[in-house]
Protein backbone atom coordinates (compact mmCIF):
# COMPACT_ATOMS: atom_id res chain seq x y z
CA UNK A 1 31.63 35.79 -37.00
CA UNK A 2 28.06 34.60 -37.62
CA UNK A 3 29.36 31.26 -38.57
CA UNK A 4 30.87 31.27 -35.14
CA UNK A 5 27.69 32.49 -33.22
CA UNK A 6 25.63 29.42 -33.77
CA UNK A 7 27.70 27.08 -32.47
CA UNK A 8 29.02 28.76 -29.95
CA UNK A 9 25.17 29.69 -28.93
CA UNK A 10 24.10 26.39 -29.18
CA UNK A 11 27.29 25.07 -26.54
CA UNK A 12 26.43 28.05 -24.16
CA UNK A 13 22.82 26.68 -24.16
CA UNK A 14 23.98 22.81 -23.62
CA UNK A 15 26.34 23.69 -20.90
CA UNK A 16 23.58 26.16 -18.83
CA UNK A 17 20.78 23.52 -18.97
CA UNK A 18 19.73 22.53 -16.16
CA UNK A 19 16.50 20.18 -15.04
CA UNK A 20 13.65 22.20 -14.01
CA UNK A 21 11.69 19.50 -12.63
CA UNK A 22 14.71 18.59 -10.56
CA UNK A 23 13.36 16.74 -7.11
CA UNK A 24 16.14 16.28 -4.33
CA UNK A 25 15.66 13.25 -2.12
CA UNK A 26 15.32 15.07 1.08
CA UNK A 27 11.84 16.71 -0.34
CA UNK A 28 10.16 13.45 -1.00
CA UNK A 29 8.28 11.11 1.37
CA UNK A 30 9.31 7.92 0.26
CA UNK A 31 6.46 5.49 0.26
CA UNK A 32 6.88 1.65 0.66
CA UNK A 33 3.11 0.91 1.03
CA UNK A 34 -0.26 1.74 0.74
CA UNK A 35 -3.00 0.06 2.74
CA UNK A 36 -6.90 0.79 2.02
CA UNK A 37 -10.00 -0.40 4.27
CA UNK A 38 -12.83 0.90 4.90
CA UNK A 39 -13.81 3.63 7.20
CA UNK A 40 -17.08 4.84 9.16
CA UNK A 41 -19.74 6.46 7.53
CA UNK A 42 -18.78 4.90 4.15
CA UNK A 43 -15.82 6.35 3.74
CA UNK A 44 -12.14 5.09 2.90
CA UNK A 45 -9.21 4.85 4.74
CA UNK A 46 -5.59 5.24 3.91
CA UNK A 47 -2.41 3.88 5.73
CA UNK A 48 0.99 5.25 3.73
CA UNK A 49 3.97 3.90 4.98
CA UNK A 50 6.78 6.21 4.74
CA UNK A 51 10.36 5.64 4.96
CA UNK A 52 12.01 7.54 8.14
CA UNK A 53 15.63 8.66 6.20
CA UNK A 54 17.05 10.10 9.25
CA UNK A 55 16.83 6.59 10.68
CA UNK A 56 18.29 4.67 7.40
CA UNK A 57 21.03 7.34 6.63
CA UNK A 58 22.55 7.21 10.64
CA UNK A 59 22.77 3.11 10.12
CA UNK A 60 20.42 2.46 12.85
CA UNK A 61 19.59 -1.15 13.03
CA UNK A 62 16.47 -2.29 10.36
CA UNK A 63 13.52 -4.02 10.57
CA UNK A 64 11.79 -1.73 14.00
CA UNK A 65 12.12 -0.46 17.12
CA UNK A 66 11.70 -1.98 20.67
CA UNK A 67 8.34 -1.24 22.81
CA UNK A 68 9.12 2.42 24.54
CA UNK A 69 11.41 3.92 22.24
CA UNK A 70 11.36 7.11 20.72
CA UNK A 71 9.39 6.99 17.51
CA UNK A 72 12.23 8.74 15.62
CA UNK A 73 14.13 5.82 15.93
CA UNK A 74 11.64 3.58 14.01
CA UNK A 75 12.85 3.28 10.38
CA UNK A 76 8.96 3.74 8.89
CA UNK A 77 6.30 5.63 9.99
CA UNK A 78 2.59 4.58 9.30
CA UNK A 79 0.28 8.04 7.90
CA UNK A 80 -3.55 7.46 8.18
CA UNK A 81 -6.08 9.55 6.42
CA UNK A 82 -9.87 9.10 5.47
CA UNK A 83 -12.06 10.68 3.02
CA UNK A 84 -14.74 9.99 0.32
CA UNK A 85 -12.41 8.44 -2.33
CA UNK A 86 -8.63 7.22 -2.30
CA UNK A 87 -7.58 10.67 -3.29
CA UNK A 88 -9.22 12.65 -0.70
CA UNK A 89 -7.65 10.25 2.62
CA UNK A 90 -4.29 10.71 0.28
CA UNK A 91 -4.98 14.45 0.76
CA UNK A 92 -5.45 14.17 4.24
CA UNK A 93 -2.51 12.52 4.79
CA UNK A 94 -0.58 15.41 3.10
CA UNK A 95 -1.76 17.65 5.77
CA UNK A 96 0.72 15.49 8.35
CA UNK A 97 3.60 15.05 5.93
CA UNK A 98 6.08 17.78 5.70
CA UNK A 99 7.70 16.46 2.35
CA UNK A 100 5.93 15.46 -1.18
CA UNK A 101 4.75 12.10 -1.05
CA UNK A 102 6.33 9.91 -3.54
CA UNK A 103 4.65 6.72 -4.77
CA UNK A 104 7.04 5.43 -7.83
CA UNK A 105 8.90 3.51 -4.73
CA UNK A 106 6.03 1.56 -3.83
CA UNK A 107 6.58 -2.06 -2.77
CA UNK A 108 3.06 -3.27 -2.68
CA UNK A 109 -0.79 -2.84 -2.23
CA UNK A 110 -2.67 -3.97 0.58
CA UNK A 111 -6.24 -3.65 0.69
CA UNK A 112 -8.26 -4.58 4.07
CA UNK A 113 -10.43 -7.50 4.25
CA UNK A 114 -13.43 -5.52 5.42
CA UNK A 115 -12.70 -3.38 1.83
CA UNK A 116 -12.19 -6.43 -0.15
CA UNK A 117 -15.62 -7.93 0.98
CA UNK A 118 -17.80 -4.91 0.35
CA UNK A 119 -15.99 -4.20 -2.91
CA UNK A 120 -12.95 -2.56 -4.42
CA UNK A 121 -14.88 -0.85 -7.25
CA UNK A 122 -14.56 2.73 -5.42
CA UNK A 123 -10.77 2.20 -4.63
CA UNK A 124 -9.21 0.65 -7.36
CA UNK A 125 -9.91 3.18 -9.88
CA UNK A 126 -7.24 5.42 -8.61
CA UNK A 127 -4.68 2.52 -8.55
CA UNK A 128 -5.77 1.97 -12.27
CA UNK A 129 -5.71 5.32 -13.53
CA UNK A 130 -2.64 6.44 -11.51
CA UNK A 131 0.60 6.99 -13.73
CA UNK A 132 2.86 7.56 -10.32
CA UNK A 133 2.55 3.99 -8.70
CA UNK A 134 4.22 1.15 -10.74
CA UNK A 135 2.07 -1.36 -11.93
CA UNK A 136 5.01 -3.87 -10.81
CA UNK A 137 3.74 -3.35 -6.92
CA UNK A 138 2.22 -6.57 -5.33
CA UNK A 139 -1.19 -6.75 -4.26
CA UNK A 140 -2.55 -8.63 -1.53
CA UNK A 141 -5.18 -8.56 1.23
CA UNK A 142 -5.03 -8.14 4.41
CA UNK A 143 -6.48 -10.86 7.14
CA UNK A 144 -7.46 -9.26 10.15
CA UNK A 145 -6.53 -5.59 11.25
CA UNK A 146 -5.04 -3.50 9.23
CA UNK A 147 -2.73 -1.44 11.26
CA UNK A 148 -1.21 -4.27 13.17
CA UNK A 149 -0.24 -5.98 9.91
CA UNK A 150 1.88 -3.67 8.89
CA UNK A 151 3.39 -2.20 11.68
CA UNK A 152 4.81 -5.48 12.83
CA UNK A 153 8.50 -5.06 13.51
CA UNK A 154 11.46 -7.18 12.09
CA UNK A 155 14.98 -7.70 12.02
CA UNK A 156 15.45 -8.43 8.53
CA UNK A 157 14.02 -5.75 6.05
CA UNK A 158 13.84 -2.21 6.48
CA UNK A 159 9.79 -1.83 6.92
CA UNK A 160 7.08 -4.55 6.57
CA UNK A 161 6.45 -3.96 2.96
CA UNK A 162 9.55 -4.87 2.12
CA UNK A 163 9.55 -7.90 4.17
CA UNK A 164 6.09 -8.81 2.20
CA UNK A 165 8.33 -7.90 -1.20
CA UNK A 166 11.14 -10.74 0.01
CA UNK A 167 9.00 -13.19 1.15
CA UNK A 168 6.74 -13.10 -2.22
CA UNK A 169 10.17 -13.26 -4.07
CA UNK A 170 10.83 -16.54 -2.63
CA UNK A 171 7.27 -17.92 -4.14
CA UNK A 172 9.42 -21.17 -4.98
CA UNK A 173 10.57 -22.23 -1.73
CA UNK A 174 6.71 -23.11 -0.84
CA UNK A 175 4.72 -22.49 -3.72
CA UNK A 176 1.74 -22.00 -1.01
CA UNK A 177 0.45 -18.12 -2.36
CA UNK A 178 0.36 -16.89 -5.50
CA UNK A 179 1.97 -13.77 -6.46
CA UNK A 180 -0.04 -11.06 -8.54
CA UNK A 181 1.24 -7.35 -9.16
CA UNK A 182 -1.33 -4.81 -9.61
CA UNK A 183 -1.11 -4.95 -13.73
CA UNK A 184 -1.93 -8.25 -13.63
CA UNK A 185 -4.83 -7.74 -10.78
CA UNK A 186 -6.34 -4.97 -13.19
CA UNK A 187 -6.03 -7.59 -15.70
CA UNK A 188 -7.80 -10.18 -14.25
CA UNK A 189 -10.64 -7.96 -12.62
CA UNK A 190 -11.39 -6.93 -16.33
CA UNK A 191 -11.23 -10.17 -17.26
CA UNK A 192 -13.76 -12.55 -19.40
CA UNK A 193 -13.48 -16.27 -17.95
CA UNK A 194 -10.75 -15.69 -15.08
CA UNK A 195 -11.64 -14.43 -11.83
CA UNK A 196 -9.03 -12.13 -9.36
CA UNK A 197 -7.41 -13.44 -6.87
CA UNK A 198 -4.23 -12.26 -4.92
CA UNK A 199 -2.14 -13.24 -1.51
CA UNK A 200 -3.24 -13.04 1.87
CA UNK A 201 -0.93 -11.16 4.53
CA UNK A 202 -1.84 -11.56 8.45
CA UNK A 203 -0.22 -11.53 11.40
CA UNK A 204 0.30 -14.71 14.00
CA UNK A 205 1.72 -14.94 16.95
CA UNK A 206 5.92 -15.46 17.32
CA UNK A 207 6.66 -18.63 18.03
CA UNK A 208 10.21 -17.53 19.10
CA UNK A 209 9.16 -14.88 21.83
CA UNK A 210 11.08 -15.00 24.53
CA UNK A 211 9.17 -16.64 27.38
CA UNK A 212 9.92 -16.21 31.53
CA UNK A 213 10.39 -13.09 33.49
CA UNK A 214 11.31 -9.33 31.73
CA UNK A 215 14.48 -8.10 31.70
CA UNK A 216 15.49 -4.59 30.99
CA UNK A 217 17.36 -4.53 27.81
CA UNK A 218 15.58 -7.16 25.78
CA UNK A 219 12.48 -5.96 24.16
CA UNK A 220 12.82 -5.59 21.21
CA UNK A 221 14.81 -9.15 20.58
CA UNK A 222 11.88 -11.14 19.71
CA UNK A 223 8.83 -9.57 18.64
CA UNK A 224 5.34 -10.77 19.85
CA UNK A 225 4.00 -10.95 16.41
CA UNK A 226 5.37 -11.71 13.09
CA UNK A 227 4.16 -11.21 9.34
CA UNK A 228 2.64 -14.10 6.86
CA UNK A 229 1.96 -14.98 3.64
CA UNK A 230 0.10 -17.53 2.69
CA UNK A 231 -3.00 -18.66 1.06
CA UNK A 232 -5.05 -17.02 -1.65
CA UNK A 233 -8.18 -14.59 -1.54
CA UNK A 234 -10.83 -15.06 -4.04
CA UNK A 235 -12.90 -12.21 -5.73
CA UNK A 236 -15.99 -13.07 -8.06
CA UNK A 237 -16.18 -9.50 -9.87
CA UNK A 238 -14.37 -6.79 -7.14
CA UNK A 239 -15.79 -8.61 -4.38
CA UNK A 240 -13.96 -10.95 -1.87
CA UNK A 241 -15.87 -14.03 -1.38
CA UNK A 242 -13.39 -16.40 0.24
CA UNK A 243 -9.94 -18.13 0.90
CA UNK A 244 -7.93 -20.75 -0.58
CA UNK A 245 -5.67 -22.62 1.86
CA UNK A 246 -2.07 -23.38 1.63
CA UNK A 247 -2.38 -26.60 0.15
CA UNK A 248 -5.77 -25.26 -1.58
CA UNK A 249 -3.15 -22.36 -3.09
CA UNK A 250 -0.61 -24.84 -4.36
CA UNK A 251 -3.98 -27.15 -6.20
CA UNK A 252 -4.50 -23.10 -8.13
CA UNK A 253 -0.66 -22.94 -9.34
CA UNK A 254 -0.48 -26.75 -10.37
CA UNK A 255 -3.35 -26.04 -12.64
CA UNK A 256 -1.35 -22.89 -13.86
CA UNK A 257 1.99 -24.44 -14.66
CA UNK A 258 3.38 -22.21 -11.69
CA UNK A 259 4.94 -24.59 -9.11
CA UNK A 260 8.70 -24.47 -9.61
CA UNK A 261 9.45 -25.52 -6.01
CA UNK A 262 8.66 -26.48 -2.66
CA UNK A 263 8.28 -29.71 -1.16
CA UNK A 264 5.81 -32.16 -1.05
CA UNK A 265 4.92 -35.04 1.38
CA UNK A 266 3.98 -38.50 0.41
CA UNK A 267 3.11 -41.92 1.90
CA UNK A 268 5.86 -44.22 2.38
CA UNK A 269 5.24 -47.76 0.33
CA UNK A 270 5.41 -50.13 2.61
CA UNK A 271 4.18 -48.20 6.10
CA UNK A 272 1.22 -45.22 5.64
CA UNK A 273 2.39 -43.93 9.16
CA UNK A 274 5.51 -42.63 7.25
CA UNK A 275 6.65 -39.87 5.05
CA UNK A 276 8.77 -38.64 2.71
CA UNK A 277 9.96 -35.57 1.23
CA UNK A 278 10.24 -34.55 -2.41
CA UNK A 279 11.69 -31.23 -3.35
CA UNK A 280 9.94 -30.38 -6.47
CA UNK A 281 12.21 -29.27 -9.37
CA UNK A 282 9.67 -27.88 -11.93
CA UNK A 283 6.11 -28.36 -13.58
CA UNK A 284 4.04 -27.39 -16.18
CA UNK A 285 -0.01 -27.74 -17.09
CA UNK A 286 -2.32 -27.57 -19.50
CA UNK A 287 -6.10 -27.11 -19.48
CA UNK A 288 -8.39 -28.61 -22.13
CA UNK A 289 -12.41 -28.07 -22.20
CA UNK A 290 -14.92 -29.67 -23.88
CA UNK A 291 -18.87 -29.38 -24.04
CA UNK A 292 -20.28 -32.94 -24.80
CA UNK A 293 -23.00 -34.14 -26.85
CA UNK A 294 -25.42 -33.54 -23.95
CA UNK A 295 -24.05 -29.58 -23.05
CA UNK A 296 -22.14 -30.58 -19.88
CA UNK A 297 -19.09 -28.98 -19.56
CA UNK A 298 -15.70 -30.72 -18.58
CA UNK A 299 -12.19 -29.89 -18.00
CA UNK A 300 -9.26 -31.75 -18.24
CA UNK A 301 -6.20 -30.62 -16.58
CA UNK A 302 -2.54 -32.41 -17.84
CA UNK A 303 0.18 -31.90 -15.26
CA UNK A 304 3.85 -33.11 -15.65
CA UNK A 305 5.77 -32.81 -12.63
CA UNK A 306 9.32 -33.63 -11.31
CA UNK A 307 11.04 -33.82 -8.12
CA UNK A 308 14.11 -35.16 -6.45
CA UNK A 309 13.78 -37.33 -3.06
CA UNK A 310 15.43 -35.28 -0.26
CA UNK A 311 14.09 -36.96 2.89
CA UNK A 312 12.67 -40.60 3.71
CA UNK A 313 11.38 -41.95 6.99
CA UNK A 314 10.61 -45.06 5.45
CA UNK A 315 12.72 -47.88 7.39
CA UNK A 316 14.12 -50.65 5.41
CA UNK A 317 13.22 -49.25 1.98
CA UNK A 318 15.80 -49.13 -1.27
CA UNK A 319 15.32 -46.22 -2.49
CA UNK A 320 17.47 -47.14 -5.52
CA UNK A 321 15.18 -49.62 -6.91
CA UNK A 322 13.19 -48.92 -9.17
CA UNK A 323 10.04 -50.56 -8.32
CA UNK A 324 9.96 -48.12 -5.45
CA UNK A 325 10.38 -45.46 -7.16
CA UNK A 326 7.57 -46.05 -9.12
CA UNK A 327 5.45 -46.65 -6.66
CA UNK A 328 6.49 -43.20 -4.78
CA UNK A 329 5.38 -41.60 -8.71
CA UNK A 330 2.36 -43.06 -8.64
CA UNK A 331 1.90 -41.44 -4.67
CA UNK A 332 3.17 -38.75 -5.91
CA UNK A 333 0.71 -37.93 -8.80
CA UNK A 334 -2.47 -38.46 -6.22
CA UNK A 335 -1.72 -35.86 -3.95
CA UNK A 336 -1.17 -33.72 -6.52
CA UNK A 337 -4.44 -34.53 -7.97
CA UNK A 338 -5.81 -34.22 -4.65
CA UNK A 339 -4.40 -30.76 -4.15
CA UNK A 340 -5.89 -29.43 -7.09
CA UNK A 341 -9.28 -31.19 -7.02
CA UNK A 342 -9.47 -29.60 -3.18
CA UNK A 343 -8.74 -26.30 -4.73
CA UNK A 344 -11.54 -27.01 -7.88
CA UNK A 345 -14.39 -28.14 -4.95
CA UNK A 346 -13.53 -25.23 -2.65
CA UNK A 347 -13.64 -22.22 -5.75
CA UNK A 348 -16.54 -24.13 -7.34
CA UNK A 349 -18.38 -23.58 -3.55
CA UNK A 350 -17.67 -19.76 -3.72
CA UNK A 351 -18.73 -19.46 -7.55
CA UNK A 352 -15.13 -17.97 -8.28
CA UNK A 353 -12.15 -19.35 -11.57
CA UNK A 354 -9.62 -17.86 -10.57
CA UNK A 355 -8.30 -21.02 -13.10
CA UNK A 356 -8.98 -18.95 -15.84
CA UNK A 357 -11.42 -22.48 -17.11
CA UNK A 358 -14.05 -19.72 -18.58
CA UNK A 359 -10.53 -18.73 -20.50
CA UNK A 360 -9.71 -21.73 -22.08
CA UNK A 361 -13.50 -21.90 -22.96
CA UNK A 362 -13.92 -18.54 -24.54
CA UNK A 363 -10.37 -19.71 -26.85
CA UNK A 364 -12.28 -22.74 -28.04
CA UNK A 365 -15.95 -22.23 -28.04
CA UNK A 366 -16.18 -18.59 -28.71
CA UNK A 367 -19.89 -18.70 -30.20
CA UNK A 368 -21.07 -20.94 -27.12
CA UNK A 369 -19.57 -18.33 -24.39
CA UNK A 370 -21.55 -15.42 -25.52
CA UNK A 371 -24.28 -17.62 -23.97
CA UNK A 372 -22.11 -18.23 -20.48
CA UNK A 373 -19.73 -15.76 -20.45
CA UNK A 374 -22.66 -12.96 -18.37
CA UNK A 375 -23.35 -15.86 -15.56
CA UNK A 376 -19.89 -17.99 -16.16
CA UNK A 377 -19.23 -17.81 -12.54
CA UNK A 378 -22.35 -18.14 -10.61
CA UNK A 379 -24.18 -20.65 -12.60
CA UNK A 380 -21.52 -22.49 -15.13
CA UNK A 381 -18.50 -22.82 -13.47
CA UNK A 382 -19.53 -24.30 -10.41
CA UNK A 383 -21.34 -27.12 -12.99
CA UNK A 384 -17.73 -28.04 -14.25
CA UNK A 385 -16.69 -31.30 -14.42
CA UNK A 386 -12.96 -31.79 -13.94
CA UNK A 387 -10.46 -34.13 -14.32
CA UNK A 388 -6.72 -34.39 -12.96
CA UNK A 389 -4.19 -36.23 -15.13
CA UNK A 390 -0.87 -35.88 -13.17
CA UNK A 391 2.92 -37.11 -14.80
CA UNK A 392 5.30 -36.99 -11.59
CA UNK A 393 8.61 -38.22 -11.70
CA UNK A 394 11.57 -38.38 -9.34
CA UNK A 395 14.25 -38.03 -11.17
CA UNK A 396 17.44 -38.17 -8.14
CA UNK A 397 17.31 -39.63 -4.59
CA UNK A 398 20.13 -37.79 -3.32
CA UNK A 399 23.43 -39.39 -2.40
CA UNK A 400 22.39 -42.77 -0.99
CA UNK A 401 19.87 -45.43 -1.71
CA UNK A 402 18.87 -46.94 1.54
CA UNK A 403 18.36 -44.66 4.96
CA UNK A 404 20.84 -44.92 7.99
CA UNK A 405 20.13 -48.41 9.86
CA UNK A 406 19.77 -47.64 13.54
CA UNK A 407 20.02 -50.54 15.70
């Protein structure tokens, strides 16, 4: 009989266990994003967007809620609370939610441009020490006000974090922003040589509003503002000091290796007036410093590039030949040289790398950085000299040679 007790014991035990830290679906508040700015009197402000279940579980349409309705209807709701540190607004924002908040669903990280400027050194600490949000979420800042960034309607995603989270998936069909999840921001903010930098959100106007007189009935059909992303903010420590531009951004990844798509408009040969379109296949880059004899610093950066043709306006032009295909390579590499040396000028101006250039210098001249490495991007980095060597090649022109003759 003993024999039998243990193993019967041990079975009685398996088949009673239950979880004790169990936490049904219907108790959490599931949160898509979390938005920090600053607040009067030097405090912080929160924004938690929550998912509204009732909405998502009775298959009500995604992506918002036309102007009037009720606000139950709305598949998010936006939770605001301010206090001394992130923790504290979180807090306060408890005191509004019925359920436990939940952050291990978090798309993404916004933090408000007035924030970024003054400093993230009293908000990011919780983001770095926190062991509930994934260190997978985006991170990006916020142009412009915070609030009507993110509660900008849409008919695609469920809430405007996850309409942020698809559009920074498709980073190849532009290349124009660079994508950065919050590990890799904490990365580069403790960083030797390399200086953070994230995407910038904002809102613009809709292009596809519905113009003339209102009629009942469509409201919420085309809304009056929709979300962006493009362009990249610059930090020099936690501090936001400026903004790359689209083309700016692109100049960043081409020095990273990171363009793997987009498209990219050249010169025609034989008429200037002209353009045409390359769809960019892939490309990768390499940086290479050097201090000469006389202690200036230079940079080279190697770029290999290729791209297919997929649109010419160019009149009269074989596109088969191969002395004009050359002679779109040789375009080609320029404006990618271009891009990037616009990019170099305009992070040299705010005394920010977000190249990582102090990187690559550390790697090779590790006894000459402990010199630089205190001042790199105030005083050394904007003294770079760099250099753009660019390999493009077009590699298919699609499936015919010369362009439609129109008489």
């Amino acid at each position: 009989m003993r024999r039998l007790a243990a193993p019967l014991l041990l079975l009685v035990t398996i088949l009673t266990a239950g979880c004790w830290d169990i936490r049904q679906v219907e108790d959490l508040a599931l949160i898509t994003l979390i938005a920090v700015d600053t607040a009067p009197r030097e405090e912080v402000k929160v924004i938690l967007q929550i998912l509204n279940p009732r909405v998502l579980a009775g298959g009500a349409p995604a992506g918002g809620v036309a102007p009037g309705a009720s606000i139950s209807a709305k598949p998010f709701r936006n939770y605001e609370g301010v206090g001394p540190t992130v923790l504290a607004a979180i807090s306060e924002v408890s005191h509004a939610v019925p359920e436990r908040l939940f952050f291990a669903q978090s798309r993404g990280i916004l933090f408000g441009e007035k924030l970024a400027r003054k400093g993230l050194g009293r908000a990011i600490d919780f983001f770095d020490r926190s062991v509930g949000i994934r260190k997978l979420a985006y991170v990006a800042v916020a142009r412009g006000e915070l609030p009507e960034v993110i509660d900008i309607p849409n008919p695609h995603e469920v809430s405007p974090a996850e309409r942020i989270q698809g559009i920074m998936r498709n980073l190849e069909e532009t290349s124009h922003f660079r994508y950065v999840n919050l590990g890799k921001f904490l990365s580069m903010l403790d960083s030797e040589g390399q200086d953070a930098h994230c995407a910038t959100v904002y809102a613009v106007k809709n292009p596809t509003q519905r113009l003339g007189p209102y009629r009942p009935g469509t409201e919420g059909l085309q809304p009056a503002m929709t979300l962006k992303v493009s362009g990249t903010a610059l930090f020099r420590g936690d501090k936001l000091v400026g903004f790359l531009g689209k083309h700016e951004t692109r100049g960043l990844l081409w020095t990273q290796g990171e363009v793997q798509g987009g498209q990219i408009d050249v010169p025609c040969p034989t008429d200037k007036r002209r353009k045409v379109s390359l769809s960019i296949i892939r490309s990768g880059a390499r940086i290479i410093p050097e201090i000469t004899g006389d202690g200036r610093l230079r940079v080279t950066v190697e770029i290999r590039e290729e791209a297919n043709l997929s649109e010419t306006d160019c009149l009269q032009v074989d596109t088969g030949g191969v002395g004009v295909i050359r002679q779109l390579e040789r375009v080609q590499s320029k404006v990618i040289r271009q891009e990037v040396m616009s990019a170099v000028r305009k992070a040299q101006e705010y005394g920010s790398d977000p190249f990582g250039f102090g990187v690559a210098f550390h790697r090779r001249y590790p006894r000459e950085w402990r010199m630089m490495k205190e001042t790199w991007s105030e005083d050394y980095f904007p003294q770079v000299e760099v250099k753009v060597v660019a390999d493009a090649r077009i590699r298919r022109v699609g499936l015919r040679t010369e362009p439609i003759r129109v008489d």
